[in-house]
PDB file of N, CA and C in Angstrom:
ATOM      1  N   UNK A   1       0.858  -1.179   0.000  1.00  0.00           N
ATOM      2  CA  UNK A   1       0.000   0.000   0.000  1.00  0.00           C
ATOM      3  C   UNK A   1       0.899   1.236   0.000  1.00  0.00           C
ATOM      4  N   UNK A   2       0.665   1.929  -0.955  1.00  0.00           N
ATOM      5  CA  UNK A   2       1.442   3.712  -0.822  1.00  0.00           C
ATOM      6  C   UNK A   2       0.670   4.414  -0.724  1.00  0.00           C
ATOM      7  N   UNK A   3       1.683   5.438   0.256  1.00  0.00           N
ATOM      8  CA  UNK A   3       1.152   6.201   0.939  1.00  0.00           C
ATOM      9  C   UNK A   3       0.057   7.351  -0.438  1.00  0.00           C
ATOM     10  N   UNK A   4      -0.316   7.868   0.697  1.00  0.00           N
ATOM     11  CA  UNK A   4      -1.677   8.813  -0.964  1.00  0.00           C
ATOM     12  C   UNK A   4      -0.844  10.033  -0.734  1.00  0.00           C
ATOM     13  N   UNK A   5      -0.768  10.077  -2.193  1.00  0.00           N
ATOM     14  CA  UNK A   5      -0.151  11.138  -2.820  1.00  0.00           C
ATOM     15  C   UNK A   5      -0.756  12.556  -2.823  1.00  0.00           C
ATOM     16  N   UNK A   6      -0.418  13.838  -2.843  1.00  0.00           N
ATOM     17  CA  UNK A   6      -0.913  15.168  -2.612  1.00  0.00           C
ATOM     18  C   UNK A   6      -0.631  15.450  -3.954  1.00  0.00           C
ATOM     19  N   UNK A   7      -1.864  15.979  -4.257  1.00  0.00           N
ATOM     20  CA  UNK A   7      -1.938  17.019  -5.333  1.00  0.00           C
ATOM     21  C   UNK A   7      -1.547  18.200  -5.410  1.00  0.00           C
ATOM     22  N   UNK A   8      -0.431  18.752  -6.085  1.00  0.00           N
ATOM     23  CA  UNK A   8       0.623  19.789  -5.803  1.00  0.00           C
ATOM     24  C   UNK A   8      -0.366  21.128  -6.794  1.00  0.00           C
ATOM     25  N   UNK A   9      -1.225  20.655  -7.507  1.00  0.00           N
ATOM     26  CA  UNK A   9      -2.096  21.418  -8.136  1.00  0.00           C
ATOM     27  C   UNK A   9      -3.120  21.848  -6.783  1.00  0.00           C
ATOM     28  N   UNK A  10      -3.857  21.013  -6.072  1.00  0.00           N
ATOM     29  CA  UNK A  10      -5.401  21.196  -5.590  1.00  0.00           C
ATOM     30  C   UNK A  10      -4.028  22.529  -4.596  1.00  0.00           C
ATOM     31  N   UNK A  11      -2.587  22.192  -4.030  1.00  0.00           N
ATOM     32  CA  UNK A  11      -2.215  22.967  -2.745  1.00  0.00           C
ATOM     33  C   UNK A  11      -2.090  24.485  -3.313  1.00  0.00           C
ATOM     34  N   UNK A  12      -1.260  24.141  -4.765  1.00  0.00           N
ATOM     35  CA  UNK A  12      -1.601  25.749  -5.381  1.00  0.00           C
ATOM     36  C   UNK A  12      -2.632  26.786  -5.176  1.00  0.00           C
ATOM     37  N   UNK A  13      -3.707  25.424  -6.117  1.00  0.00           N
ATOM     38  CA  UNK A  13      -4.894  26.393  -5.583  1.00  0.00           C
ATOM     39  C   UNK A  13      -5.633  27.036  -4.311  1.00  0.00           C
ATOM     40  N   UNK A  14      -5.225  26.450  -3.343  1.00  0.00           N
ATOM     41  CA  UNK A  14      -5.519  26.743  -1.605  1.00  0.00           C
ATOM     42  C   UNK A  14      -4.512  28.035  -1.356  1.00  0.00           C
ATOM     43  N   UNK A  15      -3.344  27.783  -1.830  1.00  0.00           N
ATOM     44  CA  UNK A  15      -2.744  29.219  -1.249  1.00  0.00           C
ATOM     45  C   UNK A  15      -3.384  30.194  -2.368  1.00  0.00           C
ATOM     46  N   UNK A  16      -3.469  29.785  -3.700  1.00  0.00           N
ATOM     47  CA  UNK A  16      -4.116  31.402  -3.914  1.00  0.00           C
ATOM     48  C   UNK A  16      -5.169  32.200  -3.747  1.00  0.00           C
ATOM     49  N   UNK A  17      -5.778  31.222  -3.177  1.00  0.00           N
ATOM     50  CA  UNK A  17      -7.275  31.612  -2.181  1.00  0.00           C
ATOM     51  C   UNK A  17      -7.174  32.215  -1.467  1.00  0.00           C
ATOM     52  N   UNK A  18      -5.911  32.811  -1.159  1.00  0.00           N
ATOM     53  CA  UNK A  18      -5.092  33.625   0.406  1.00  0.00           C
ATOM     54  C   UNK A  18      -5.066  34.899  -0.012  1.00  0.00           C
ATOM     55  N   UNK A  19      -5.935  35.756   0.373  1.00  0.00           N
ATOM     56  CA  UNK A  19      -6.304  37.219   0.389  1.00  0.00           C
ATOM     57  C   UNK A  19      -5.587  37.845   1.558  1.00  0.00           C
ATOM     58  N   UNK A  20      -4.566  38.688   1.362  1.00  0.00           N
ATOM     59  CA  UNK A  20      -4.006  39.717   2.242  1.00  0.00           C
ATOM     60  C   UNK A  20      -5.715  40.658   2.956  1.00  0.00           C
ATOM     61  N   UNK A  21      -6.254  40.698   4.012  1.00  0.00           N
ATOM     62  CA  UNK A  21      -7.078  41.006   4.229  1.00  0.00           C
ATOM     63  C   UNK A  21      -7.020  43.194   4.700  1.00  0.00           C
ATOM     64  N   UNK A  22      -5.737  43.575   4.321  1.00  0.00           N
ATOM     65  CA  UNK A  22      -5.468  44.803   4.690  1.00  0.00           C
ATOM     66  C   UNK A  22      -5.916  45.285   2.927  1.00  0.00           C
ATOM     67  N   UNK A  23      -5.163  44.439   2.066  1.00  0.00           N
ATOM     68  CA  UNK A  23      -5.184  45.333   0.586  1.00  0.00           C
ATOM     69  C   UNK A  23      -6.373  44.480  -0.184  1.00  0.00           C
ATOM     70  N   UNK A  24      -6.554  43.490   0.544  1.00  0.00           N
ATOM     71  CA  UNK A  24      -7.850  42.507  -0.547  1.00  0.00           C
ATOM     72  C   UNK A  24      -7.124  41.950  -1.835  1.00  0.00           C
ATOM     73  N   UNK A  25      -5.688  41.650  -1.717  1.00  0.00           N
ATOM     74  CA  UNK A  25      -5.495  41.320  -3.304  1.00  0.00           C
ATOM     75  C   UNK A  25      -4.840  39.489  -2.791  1.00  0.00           C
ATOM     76  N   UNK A  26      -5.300  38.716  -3.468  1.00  0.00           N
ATOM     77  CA  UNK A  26      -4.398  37.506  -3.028  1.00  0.00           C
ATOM     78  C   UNK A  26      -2.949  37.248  -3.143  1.00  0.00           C
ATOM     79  N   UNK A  27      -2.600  36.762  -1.977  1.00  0.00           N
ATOM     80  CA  UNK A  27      -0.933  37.202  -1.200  1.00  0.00           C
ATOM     81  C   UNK A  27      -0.273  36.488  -3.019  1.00  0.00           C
ATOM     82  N   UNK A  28      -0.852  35.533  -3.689  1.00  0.00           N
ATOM     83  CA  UNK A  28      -0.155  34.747  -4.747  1.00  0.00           C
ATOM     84  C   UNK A  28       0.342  36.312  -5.845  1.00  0.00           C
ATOM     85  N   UNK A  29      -0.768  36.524  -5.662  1.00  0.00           N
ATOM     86  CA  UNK A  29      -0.462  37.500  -7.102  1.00  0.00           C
ATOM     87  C   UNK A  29       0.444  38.729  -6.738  1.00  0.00           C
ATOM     88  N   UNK A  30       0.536  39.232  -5.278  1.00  0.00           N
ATOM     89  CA  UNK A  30       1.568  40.085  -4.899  1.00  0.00           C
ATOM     90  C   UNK A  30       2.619  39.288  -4.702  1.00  0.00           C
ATOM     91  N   UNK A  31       2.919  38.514  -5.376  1.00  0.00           N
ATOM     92  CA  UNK A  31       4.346  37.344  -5.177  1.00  0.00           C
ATOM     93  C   UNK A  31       4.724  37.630  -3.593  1.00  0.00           C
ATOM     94  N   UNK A  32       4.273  37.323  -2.535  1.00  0.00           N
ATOM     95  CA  UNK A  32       4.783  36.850  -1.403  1.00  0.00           C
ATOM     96  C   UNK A  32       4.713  35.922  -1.057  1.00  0.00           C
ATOM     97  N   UNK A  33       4.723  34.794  -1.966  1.00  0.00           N
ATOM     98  CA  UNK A  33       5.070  33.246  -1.446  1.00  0.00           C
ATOM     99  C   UNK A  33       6.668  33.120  -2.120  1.00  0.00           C
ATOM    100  N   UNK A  34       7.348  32.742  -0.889  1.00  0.00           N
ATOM    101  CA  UNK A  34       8.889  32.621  -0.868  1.00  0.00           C
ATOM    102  C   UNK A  34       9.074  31.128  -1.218  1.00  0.00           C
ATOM    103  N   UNK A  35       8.500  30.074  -0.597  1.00  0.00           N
ATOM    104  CA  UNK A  35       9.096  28.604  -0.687  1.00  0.00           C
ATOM    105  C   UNK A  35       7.499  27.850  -0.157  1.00  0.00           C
ATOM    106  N   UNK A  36       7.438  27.039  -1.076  1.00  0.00           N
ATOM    107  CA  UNK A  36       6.238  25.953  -0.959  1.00  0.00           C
ATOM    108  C   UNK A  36       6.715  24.681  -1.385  1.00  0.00           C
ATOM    109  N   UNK A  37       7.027  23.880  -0.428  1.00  0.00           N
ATOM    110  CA  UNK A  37       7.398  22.335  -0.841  1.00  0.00           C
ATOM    111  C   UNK A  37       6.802  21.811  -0.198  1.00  0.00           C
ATOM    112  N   UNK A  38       6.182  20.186  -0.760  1.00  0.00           N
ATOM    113  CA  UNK A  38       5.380  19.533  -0.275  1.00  0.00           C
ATOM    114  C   UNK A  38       6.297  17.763  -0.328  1.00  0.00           C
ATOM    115  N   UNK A  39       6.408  17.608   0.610  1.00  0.00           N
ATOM    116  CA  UNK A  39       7.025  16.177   0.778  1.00  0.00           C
ATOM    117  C   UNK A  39       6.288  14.871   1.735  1.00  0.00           C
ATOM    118  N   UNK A  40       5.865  14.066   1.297  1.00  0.00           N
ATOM    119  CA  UNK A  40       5.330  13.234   2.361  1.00  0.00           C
ATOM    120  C   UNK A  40       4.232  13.495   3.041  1.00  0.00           C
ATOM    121  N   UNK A  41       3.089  14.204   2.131  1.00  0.00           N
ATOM    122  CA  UNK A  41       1.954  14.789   3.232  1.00  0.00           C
ATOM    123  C   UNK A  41       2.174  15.697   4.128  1.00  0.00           C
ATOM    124  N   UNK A  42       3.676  16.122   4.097  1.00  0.00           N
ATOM    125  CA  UNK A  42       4.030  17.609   4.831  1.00  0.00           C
ATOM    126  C   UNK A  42       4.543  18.943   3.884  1.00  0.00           C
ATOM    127  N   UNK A  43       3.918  19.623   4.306  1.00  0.00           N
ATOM    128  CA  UNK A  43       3.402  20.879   3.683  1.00  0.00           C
ATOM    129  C   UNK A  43       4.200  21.972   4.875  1.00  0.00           C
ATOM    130  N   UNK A  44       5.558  22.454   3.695  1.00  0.00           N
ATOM    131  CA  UNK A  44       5.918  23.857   3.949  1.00  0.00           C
ATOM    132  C   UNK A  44       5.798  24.824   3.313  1.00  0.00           C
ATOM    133  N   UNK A  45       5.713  26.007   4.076  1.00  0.00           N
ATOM    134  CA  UNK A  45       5.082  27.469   3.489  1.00  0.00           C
ATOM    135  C   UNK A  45       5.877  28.655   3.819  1.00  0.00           C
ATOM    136  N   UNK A  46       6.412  29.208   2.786  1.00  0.00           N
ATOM    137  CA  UNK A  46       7.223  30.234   4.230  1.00  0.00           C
ATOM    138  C   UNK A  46       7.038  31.749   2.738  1.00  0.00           C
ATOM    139  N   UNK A  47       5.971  32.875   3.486  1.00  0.00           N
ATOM    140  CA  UNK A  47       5.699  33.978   2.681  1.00  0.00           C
ATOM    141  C   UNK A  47       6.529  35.313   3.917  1.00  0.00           C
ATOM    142  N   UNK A  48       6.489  36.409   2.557  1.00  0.00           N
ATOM    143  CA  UNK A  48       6.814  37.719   3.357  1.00  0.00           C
ATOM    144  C   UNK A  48       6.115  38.183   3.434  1.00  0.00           C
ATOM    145  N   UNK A  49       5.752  39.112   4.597  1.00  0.00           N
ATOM    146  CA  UNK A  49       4.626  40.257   4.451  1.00  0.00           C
ATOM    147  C   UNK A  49       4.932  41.514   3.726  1.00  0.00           C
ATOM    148  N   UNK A  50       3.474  41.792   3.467  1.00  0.00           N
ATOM    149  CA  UNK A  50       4.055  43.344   2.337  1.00  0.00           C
ATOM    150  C   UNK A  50       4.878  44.116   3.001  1.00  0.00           C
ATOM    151  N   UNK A  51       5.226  44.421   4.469  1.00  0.00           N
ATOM    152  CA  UNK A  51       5.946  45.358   5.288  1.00  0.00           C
ATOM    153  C   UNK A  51       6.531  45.077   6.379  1.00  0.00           C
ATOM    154  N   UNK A  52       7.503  45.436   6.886  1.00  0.00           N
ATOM    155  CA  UNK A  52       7.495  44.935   8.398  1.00  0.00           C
ATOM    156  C   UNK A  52       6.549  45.140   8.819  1.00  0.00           C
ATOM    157  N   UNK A  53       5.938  46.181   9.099  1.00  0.00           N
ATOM    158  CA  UNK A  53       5.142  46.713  10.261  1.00  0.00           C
ATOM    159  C   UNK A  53       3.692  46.285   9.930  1.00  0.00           C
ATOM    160  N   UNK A  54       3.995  45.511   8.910  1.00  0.00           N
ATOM    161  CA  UNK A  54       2.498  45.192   8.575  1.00  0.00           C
ATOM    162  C   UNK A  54       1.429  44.705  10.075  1.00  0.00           C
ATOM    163  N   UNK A  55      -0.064  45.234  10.371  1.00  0.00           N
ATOM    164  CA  UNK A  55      -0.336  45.205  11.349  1.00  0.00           C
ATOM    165  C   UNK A  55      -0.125  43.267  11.696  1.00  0.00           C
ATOM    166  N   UNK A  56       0.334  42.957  13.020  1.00  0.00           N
ATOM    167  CA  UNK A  56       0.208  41.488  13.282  1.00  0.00           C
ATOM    168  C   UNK A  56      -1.145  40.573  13.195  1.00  0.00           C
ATOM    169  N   UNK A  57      -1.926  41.433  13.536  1.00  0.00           N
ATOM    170  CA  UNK A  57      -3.424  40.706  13.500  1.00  0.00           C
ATOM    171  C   UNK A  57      -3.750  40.037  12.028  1.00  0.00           C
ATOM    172  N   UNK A  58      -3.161  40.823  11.133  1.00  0.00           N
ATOM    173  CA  UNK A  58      -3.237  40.499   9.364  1.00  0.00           C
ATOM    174  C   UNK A  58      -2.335  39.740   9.275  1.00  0.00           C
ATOM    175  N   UNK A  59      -1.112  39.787   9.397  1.00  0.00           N
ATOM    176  CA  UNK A  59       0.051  38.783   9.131  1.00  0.00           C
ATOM    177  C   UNK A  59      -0.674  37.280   9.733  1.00  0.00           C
ATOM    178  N   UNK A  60      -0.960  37.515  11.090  1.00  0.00           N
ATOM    179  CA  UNK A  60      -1.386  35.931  11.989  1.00  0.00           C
ATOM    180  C   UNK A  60      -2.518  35.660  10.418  1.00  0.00           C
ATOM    181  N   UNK A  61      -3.262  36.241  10.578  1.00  0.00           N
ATOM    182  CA  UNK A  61      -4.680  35.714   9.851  1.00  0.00           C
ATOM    183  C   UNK A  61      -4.011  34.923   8.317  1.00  0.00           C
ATOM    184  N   UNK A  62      -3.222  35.397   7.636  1.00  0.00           N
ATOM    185  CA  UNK A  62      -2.896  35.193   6.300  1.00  0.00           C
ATOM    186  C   UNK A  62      -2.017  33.534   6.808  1.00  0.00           C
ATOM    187  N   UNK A  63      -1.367  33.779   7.943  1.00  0.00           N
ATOM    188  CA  UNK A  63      -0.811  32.468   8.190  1.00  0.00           C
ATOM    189  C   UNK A  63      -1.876  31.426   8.460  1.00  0.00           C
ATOM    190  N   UNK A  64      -2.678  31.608   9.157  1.00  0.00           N
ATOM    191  CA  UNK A  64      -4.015  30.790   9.825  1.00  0.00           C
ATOM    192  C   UNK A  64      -4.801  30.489   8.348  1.00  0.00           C
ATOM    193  N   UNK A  65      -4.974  31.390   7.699  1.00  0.00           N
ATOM    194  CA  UNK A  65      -5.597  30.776   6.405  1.00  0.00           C
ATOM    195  C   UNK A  65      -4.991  29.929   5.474  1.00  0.00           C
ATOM    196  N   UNK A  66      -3.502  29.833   5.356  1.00  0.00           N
ATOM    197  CA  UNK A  66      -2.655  29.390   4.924  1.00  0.00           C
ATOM    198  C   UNK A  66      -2.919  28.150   5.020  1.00  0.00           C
ATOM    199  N   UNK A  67      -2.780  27.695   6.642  1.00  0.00           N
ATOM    200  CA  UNK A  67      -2.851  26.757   7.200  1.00  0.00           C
ATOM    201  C   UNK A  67      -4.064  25.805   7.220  1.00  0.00           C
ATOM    202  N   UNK A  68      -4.556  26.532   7.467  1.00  0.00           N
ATOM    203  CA  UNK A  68      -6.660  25.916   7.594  1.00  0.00           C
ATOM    204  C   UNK A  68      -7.054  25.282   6.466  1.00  0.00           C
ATOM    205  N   UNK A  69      -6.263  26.270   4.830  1.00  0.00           N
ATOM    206  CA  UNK A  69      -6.619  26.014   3.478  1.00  0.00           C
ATOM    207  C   UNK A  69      -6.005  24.631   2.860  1.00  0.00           C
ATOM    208  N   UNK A  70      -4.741  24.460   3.410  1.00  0.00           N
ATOM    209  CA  UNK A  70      -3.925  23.505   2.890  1.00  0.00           C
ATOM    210  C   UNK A  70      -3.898  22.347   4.180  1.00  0.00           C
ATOM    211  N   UNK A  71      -4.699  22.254   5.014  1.00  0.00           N
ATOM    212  CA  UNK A  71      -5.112  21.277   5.978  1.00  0.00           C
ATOM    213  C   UNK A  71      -6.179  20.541   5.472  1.00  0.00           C
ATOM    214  N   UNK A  72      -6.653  21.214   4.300  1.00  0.00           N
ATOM    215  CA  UNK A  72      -8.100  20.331   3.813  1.00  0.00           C
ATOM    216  C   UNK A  72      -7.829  19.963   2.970  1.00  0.00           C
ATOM    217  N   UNK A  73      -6.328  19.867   2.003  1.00  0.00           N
ATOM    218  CA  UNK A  73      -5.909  19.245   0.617  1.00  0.00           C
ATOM    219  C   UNK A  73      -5.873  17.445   1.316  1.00  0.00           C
ATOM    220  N   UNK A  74      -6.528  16.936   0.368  1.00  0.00           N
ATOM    221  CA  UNK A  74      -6.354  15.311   0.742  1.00  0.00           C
ATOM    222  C   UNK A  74      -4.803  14.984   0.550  1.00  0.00           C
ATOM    223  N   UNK A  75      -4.815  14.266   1.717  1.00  0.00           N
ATOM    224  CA  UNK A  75      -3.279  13.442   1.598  1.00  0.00           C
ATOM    225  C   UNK A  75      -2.252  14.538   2.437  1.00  0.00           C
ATOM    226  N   UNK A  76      -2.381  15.897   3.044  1.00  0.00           N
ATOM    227  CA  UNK A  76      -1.923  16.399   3.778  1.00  0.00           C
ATOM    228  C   UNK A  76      -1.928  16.187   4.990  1.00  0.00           C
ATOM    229  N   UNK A  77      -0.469  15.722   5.654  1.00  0.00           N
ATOM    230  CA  UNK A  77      -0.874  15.241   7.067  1.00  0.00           C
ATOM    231  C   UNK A  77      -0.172  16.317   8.136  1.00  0.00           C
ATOM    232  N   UNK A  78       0.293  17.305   7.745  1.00  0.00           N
ATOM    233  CA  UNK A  78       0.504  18.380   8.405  1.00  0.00           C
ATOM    234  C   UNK A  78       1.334  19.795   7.575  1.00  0.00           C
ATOM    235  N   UNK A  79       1.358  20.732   8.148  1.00  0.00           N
ATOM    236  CA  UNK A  79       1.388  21.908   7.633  1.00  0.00           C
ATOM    237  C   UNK A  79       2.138  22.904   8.271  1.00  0.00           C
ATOM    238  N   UNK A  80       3.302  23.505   7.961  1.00  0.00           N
ATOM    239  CA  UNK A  80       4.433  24.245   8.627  1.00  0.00           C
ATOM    240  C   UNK A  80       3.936  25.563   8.035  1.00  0.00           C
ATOM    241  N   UNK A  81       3.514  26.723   8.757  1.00  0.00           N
ATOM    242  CA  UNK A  81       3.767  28.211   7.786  1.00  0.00           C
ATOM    243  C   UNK A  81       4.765  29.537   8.630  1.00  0.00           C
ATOM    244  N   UNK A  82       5.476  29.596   7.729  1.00  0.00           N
ATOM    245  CA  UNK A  82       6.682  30.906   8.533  1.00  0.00           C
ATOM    246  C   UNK A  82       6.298  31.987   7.761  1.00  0.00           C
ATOM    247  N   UNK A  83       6.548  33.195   8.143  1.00  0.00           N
ATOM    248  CA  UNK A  83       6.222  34.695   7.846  1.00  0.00           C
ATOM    249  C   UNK A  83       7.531  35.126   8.508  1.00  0.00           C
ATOM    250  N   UNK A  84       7.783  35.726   7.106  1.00  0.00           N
ATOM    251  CA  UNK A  84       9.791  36.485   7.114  1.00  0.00           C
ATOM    252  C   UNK A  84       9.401  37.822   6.938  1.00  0.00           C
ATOM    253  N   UNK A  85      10.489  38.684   7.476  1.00  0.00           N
ATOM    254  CA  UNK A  85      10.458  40.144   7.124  1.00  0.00           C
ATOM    255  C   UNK A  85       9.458  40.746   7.500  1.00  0.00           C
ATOM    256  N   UNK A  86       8.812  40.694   8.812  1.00  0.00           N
ATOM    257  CA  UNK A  86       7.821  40.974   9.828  1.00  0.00           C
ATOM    258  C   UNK A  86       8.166  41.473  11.765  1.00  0.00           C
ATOM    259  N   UNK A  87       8.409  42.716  11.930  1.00  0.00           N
ATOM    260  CA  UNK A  87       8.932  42.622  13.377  1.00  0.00           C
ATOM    261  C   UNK A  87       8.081  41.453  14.098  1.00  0.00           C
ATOM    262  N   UNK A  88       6.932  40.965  14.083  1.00  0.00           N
ATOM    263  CA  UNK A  88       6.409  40.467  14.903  1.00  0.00           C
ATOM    264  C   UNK A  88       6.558  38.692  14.527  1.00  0.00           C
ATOM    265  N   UNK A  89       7.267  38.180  13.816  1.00  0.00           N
ATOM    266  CA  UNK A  89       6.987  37.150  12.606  1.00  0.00           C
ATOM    267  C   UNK A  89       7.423  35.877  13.795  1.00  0.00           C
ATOM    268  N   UNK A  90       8.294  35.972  14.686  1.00  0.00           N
ATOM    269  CA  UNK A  90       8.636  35.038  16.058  1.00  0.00           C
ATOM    270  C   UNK A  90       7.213  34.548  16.366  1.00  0.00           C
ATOM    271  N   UNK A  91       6.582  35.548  17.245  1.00  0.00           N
ATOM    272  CA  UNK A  91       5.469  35.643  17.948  1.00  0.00           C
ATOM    273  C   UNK A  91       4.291  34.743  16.772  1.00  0.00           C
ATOM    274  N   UNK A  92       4.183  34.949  15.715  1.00  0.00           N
ATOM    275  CA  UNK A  92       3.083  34.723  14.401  1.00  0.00           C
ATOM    276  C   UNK A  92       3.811  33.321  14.211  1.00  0.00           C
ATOM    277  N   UNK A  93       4.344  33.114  14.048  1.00  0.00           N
ATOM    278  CA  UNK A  93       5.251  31.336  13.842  1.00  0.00           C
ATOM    279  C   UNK A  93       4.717  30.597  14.673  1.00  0.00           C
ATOM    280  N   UNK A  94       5.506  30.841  15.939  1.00  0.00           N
ATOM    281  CA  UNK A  94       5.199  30.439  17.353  1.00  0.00           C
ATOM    282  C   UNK A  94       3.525  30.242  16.880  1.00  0.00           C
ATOM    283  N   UNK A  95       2.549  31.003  17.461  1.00  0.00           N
ATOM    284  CA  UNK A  95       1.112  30.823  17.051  1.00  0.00           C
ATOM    285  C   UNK A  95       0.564  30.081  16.265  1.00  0.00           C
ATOM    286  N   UNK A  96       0.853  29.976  14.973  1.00  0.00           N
ATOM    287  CA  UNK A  96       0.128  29.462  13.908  1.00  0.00           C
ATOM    288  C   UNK A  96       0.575  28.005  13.770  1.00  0.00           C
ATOM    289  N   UNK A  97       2.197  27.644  14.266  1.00  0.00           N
ATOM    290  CA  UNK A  97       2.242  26.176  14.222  1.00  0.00           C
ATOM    291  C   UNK A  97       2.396  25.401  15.552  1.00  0.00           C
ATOM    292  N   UNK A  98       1.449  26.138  16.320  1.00  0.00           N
ATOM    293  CA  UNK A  98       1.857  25.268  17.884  1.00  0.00           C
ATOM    294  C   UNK A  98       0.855  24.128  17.596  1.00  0.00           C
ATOM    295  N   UNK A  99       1.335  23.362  18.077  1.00  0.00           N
ATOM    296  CA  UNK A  99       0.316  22.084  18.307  1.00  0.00           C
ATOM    297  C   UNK A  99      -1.081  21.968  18.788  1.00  0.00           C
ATOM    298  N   UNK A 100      -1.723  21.297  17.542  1.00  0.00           N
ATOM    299  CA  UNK A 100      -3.131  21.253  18.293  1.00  0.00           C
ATOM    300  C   UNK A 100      -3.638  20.682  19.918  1.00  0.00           C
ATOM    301  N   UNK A 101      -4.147  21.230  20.806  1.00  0.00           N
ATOM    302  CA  UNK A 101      -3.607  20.345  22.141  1.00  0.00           C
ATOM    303  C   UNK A 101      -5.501  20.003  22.160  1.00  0.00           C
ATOM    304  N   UNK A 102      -6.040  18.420  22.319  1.00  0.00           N
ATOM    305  CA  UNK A 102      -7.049  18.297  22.696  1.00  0.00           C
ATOM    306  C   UNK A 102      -7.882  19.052  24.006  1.00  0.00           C
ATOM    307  N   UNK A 103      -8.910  18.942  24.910  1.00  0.00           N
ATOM    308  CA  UNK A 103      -9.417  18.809  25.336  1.00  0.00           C
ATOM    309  C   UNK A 103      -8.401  18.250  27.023  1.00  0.00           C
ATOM    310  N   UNK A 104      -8.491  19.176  27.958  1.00  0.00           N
ATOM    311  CA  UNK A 104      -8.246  19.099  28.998  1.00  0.00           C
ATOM    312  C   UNK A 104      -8.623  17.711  29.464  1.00  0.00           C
ATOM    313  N   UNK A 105      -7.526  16.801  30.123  1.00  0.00           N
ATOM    314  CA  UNK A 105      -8.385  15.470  30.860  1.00  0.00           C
ATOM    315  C   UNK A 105      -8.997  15.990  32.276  1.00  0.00           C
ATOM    316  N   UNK A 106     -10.504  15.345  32.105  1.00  0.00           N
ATOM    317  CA  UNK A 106     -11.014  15.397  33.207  1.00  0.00           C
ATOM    318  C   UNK A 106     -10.994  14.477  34.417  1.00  0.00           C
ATOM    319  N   UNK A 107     -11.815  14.665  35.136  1.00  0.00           N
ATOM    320  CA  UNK A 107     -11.207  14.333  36.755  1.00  0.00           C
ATOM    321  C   UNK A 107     -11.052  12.468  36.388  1.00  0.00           C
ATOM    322  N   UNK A 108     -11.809  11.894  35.590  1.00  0.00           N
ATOM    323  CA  UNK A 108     -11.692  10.301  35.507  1.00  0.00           C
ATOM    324  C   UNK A 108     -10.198  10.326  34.614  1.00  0.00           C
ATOM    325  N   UNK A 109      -9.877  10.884  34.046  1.00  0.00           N
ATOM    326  CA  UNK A 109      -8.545  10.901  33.077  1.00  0.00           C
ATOM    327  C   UNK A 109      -7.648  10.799  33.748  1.00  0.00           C
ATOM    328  N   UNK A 110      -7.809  11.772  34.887  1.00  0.00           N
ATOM    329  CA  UNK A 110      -6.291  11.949  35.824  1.00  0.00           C
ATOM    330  C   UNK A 110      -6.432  10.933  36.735  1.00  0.00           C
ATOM    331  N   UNK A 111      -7.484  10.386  37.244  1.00  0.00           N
ATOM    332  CA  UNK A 111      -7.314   9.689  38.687  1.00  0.00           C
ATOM    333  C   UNK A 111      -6.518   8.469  38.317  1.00  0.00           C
ATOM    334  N   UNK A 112      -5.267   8.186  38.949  1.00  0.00           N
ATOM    335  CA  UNK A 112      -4.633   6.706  38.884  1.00  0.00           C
ATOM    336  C   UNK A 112      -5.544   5.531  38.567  1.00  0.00           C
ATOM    337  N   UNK A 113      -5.608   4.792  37.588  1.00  0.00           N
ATOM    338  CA  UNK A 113      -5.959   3.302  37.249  1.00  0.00           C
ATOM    339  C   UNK A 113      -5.771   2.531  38.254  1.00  0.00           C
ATOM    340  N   UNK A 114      -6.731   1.860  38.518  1.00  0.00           N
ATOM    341  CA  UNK A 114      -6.547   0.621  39.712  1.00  0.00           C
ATOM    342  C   UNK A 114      -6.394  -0.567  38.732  1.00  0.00           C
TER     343      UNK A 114
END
């Protein structure tokens, strides 16, 4: 059995669905996608923002959509996105690829197994 293959077309099309939400134009066509490789159902992304100072709330969002968009390509089993040339771009990394953490265990979760 091999593994299922990603369509390097359907991931194209997910990032250019990615609207800078400050200028409304999609981040593809203002060429700020730096590096998109897809290996093994893992999906890297790494764009610039139009500015440093671009506000952070827009930078996070363009990463989060990034992410959300190319999480629904079949055969993607995870998704890296970096934002370069951003004072805040640490903080926006950090955020957008921390680990999904379930659901707090509740009081039967924690109590020791007999």
């Amino acid at each position: 059995m091999s593994a299922e293959q990603v369509d390097v077309k359907e991931i194209q099309r997910q990032v250019s669905k990615v609207v800078d939400p400050e200028i409304g134009m999609p981040i593809v066509e203002m060429n700020l996608i730096d590096k998109l490789d897809v290996k093994d159902g893992m999906v890297d992304v790494e764009y610039h923002a139009t500015t440093q100072y671009c506000p952070p709330v827009f930078a996070l969002k363009i990463s989060q959509d990034l992410r959300d968009g190319l999480m629904q390509v079949k055969g993607v089993k995870a998704v890296k996105v970096m934002v370069t040339g951003h004072y805040f771009a640490e903080a926006i990394n950090r955020q957008v690829n921390k680990p999904a953490s379930g659901p707090e265990p509740g009081p039967a979760e924690q109590a020791p197994k007999q």
